[in-house]
Protein backbone atom coordinates (compact mmCIF):
# COMPACT_ATOMS: atom_id res chain seq x y z
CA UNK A 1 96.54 194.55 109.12
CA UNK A 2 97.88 196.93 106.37
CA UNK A 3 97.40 195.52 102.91
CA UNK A 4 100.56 193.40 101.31
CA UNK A 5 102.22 195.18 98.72
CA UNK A 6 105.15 195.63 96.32
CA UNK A 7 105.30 198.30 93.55
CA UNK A 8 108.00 197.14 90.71
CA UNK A 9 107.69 200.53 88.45
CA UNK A 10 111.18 201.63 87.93
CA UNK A 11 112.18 204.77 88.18
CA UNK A 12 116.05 206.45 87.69
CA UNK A 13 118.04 207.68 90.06
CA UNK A 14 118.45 211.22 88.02
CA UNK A 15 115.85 214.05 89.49
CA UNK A 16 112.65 213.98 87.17
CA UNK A 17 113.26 217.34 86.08
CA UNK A 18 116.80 216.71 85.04
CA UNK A 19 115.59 213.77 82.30
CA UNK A 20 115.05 214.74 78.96
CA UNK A 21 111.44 215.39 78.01
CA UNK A 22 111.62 211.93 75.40
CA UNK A 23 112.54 209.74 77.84
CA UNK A 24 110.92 210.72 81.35
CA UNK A 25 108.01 208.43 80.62
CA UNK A 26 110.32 205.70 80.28
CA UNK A 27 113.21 206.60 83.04
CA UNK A 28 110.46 207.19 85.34
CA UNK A 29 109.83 203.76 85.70
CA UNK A 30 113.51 202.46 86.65
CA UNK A 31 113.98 202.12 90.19
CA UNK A 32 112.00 199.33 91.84
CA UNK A 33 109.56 201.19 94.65
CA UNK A 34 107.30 199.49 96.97
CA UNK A 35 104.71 200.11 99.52
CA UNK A 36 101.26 199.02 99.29
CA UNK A 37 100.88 197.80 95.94
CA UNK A 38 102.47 195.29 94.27
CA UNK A 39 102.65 196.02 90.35
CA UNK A 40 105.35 194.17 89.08
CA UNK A 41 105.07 193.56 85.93
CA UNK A 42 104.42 197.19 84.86
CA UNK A 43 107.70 198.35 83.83
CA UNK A 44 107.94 195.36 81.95
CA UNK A 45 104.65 196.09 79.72
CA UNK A 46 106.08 200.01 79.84
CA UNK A 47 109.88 199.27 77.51
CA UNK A 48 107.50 197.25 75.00
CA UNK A 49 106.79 199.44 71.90
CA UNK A 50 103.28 197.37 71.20
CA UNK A 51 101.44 194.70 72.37
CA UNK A 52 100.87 191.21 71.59
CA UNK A 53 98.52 188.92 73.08
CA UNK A 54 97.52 185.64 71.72
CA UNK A 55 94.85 184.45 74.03
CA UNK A 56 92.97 180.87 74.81
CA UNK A 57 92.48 178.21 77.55
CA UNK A 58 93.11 174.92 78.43
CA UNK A 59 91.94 173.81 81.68
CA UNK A 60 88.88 174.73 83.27
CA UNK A 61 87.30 173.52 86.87
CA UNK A 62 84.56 175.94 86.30
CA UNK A 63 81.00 174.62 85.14
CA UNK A 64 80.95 171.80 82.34
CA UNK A 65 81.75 173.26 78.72
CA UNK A 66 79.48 173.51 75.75
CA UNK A 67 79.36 170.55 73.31
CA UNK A 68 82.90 170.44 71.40
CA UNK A 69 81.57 171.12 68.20
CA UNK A 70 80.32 174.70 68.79
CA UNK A 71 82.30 177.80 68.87
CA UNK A 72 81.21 180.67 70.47
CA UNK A 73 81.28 183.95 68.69
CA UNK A 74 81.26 187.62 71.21
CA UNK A 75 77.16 188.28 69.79
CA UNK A 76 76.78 186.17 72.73
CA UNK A 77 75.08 188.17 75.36
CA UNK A 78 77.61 187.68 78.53
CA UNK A 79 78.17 191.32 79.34
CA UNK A 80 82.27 190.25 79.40
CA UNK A 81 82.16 189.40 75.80
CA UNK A 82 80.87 193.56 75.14
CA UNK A 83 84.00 194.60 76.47
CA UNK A 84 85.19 197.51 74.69
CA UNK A 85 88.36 196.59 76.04
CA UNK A 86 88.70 193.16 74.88
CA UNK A 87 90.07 191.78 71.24
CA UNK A 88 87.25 191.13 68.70
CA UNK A 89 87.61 187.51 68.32
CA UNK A 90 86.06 184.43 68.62
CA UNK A 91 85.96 182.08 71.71
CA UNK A 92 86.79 178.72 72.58
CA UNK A 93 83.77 176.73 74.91
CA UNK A 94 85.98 176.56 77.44
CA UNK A 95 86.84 180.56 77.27
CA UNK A 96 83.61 181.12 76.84
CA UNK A 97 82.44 179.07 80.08
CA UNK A 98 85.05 180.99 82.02
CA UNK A 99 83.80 184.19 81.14
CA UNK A 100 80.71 183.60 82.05
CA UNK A 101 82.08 182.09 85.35
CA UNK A 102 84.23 184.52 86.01
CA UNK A 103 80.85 187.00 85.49
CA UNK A 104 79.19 185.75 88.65
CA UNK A 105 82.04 185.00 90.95
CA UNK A 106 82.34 186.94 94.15
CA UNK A 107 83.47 186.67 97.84
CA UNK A 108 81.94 188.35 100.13
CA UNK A 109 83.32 188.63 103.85
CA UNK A 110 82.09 190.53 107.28
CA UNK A 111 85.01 192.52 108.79
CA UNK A 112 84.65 193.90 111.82
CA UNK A 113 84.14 197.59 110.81
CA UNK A 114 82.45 196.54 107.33
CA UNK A 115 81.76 194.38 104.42
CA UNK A 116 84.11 193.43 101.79
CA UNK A 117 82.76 192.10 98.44
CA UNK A 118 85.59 190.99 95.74
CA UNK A 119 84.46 190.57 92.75
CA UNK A 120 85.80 190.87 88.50
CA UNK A 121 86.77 194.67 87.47
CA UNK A 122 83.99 195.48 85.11
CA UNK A 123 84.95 197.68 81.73
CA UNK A 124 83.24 201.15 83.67
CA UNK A 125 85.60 200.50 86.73
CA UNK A 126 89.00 200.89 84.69
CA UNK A 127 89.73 204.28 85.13
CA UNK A 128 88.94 204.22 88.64
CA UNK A 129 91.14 201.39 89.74
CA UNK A 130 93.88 203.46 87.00
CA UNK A 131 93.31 206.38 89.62
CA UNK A 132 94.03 203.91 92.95
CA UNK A 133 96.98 201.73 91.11
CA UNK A 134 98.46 205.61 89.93
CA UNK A 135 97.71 207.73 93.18
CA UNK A 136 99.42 204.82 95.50
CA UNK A 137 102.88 204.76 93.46
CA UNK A 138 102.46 208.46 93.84
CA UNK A 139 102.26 207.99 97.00
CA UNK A 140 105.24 205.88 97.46
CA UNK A 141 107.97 207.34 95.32
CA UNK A 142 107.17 210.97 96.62
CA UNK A 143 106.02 212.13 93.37
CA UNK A 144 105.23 215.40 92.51
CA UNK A 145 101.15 215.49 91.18
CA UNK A 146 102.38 216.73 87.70
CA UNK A 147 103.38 213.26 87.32
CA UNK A 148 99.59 211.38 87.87
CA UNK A 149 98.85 212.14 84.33
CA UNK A 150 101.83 210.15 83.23
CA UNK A 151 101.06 207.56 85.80
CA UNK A 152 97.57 207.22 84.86
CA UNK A 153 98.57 206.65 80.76
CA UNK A 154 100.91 203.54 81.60
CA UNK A 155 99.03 202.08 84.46
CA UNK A 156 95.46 202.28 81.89
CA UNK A 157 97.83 200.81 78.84
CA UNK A 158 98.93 198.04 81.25
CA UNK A 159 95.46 197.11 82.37
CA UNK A 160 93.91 197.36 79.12
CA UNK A 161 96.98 194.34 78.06
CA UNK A 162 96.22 192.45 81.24
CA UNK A 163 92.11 192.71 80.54
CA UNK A 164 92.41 191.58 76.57
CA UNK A 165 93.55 188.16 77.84
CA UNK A 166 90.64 187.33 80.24
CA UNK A 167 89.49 184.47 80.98
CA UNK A 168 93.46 183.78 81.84
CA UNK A 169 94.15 186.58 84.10
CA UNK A 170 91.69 189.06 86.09
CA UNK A 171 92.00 191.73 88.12
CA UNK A 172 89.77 191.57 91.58
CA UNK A 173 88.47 194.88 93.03
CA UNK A 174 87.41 194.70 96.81
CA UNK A 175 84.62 197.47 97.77
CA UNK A 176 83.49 198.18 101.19
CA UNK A 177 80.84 199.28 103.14
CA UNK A 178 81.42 200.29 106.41
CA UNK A 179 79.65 200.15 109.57
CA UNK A 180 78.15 203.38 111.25
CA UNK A 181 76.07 204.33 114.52
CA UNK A 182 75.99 202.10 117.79
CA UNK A 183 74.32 199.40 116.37
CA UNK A 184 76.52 199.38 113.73
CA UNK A 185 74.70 199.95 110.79
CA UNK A 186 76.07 199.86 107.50
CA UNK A 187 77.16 202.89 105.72
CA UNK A 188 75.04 204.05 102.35
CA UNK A 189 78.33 204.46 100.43
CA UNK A 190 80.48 201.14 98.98
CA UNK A 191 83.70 202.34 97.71
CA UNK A 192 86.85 200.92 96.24
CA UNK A 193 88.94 199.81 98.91
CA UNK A 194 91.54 197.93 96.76
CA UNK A 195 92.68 195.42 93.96
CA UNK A 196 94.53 192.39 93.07
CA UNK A 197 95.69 190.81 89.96
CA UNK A 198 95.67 186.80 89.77
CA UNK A 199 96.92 185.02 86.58
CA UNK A 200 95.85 181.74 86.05
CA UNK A 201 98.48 179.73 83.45
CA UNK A 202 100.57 180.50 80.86
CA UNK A 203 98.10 182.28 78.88
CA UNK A 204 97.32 184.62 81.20
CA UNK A 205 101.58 185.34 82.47
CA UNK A 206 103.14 188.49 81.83
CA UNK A 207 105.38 188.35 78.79
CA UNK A 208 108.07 189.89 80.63
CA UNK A 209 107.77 188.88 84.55
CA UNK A 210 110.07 190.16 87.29
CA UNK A 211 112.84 188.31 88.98
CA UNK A 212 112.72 185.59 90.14
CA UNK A 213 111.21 184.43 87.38
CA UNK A 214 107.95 181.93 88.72
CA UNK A 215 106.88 178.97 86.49
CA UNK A 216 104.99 180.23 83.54
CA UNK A 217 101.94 177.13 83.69
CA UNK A 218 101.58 178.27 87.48
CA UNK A 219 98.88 180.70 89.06
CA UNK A 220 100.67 184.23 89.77
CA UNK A 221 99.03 186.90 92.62
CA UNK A 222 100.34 190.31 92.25
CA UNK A 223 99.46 194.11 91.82
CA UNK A 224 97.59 194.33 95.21
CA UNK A 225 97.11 197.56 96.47
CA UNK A 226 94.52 198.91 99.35
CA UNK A 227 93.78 202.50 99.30
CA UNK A 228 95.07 204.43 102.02
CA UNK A 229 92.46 205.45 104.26
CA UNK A 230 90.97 201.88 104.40
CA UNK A 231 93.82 200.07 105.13
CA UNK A 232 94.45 198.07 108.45
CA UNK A 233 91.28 196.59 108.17
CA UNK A 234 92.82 193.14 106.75
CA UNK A 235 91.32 194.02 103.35
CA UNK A 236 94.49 192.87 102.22
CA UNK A 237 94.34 190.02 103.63
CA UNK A 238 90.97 188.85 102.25
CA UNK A 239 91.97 190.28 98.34
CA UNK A 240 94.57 187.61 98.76
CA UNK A 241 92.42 185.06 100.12
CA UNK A 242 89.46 186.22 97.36
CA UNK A 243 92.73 185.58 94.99
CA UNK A 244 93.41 182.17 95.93
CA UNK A 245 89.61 180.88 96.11
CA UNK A 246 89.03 181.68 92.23
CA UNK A 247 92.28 180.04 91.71
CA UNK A 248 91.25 177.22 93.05
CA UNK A 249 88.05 177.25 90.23
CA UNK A 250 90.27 178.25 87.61
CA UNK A 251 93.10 176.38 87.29
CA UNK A 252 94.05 172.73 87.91
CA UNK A 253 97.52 173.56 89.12
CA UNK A 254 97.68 174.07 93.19
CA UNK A 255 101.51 175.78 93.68
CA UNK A 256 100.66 179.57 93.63
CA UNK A 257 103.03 182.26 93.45
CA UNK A 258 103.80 185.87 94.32
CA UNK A 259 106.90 188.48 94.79
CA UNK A 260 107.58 190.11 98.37
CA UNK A 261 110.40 192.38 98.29
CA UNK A 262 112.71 191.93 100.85
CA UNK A 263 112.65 195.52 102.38
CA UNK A 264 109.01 195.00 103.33
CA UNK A 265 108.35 193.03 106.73
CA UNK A 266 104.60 193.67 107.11
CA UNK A 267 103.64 191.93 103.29
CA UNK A 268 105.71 189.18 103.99
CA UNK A 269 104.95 188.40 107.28
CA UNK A 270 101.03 188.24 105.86
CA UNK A 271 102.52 186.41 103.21
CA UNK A 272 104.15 184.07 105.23
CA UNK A 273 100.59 183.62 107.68
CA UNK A 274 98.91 182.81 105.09
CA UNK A 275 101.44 179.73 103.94
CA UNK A 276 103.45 181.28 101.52
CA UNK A 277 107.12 180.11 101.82
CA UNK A 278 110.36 181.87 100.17
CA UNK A 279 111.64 179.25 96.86
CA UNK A 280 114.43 181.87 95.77
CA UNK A 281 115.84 185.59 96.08
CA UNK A 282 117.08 188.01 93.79
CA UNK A 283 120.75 187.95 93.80
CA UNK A 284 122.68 191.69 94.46
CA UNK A 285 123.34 192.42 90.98
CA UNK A 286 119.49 193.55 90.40
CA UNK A 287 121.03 196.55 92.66
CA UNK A 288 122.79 197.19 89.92
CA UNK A 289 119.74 197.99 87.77
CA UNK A 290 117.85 200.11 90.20
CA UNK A 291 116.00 197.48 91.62
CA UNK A 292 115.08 196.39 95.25
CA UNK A 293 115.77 192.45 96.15
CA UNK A 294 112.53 190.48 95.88
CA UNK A 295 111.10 186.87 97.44
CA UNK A 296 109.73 184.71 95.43
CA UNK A 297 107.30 182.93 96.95
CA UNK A 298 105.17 179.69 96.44
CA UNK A 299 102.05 177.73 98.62
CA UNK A 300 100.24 174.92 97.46
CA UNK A 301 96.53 175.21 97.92
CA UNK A 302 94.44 172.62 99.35
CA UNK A 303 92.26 170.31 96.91
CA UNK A 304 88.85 171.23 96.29
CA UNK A 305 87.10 168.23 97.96
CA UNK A 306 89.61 169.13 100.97
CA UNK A 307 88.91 172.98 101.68
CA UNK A 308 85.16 173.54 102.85
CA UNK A 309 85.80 177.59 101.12
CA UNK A 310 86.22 176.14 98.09
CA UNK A 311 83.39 173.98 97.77
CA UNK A 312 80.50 177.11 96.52
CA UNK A 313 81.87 177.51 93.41
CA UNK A 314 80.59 181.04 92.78
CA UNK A 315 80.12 182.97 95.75
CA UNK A 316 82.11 182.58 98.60
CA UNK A 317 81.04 184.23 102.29
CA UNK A 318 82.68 184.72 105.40
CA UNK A 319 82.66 186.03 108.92
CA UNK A 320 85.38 187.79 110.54
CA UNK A 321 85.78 185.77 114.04
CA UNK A 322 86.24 188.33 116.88
């Protein structure tokens, strides 16, 4: 199954080498495109001048906090709290417990032609999950290669915002190992096969969100892309199930969201497997700004002490049935 996707840069309907030189950066992204990847709160982050994030936490169903009258400062050694890309400042318990959580989490799964393993994008990872995000819009909207620098700058400014809030928000990368030889063997090489972005309450929600607007306190999936050459291999399938899974460790509220745009079938029909139902639509005058008609959609995820996945609350394994 191809990966679910919906890109929301926008781009404008003038020829990129008709704009004026000070504003293709920001024309470029003005038209709502969509195939694979599903990044829509990056022209959002894009007509902001600077950013502001004022990070914390207030629910956790990850492993029991540190007594209430310590604070923990980044000299901690949790590899997360050396991010280079993350604000210098001091942590709550509770942030401090997710990080640390949100360190060892993974799902693994056995596909059919390989392994996946989803786990936390790690600070030496940026710039090549900046290269996937980048090279499938590219890919997409037609564009010319003169325009991957450009690409590249706003996706890494976007994903630096998105990191300095973590524990609140994450992005997932999925790498896989495929199977080679008769007795199917697994390749040597694991590569990036794709990526997802899960938010986890308000803390963690865009500033600026696309239409429909979800709830702000609710868990948000978006900005899932598979690269190319590995899709049809329901990778996309298990980023979003990888997605929901830490949800369920992360946050006590159980209605997820997501956007589908309504131009693409295949997302939503994975979207709608996988028990996601449509709770509004973009009305026609989002035509007027450039902008494809979207879904929102909503599914309420099963209790912890109901859903058998849920109940290893670290690392999470699977078998693809034949």
């Amino acid at each position: 199954m191809a990966a679910a996707a919906s890109i929301s840069f926008s781009l404008s309907s003038d020829p990129p080498h008709l704009l004026h030189p000070h504003l293709r950066a920001h024309q470029l992204f003005h038209q709502t495109a969509h195939l694979h990847t599903q990044l829509s709160t990056l022209p959002n982050f894009i007509s902001r001048s600077h950013i502001k994030v004022k990070p914390s936490f207030s629910h956790s169903s990850s492993p029991p906090p540190l007594p209430p009258s310590t604070s923990i400062a980044e000299e901690t050694s949790v590899p997360f709290l050396d991010d280079p890309f993350r604000p210098r400042r001091f942590l709550t318990n509770d942030e401090f417990e997710k990080l640390r959580f949100l360190e060892g989490y993974s799902y693994t799964q056995e596909l059919k032609s390989g392994r996946l393993i989803v786990r936390v994008m790690r600070a030496e990872e940026m710039d090549e999950t900046v290269g996937l995000l980048a090279e499938s819009f590219a890919d997409s909207m037609l564009l010319p290669e003169t325009y991957l620098a450009v690409l590249r700058y706003l996706v890494k400014q976007y994903l630096i915002e998105r990191r300095s809030v973590m524990p609140h928000a994450v992005t997932l990368l999925g790498f896989y190992r495929g199977r080679t030889g008769d007795e199917g063997e697994e390749a040597e090489e694991e590569v990036l096969a794709g990526t997802v972005e899960v938010s986890f309450n308000k803390k963690g929600f865009s500033a600026s969100p696309p239409t429909p607007t979800p709830p702000r306190n609710s868990p948000y999936i978006c900005n899932m892309t598979v690269k190319e050459q590995l899709r049809r291999r329901r990778i996309g399938w298990h980023l979003l199930k990888a997605g929901e899974e830490l949800i369920s460790q992360m946050s006590s509220s159980r209605e997820v969201y997501l956007h589908c745009r309504m131009i693409d079938t295949g997302p939503f029909h994975m979207y709608t497997k996988a028990g996601y139902r449509v709770v509004k639509t973009d009305l026609f005058l989002v035509l007027l700004m450039f902008q494809r008609r979207k879904h929102l959609m909503s599914k309420e995820l099963p209790s912890p002490e109901l859903d058998d996945s849920s109940t290893c609350h670290v690392k999470v394994h699977g078998v693809e049935e034949s």
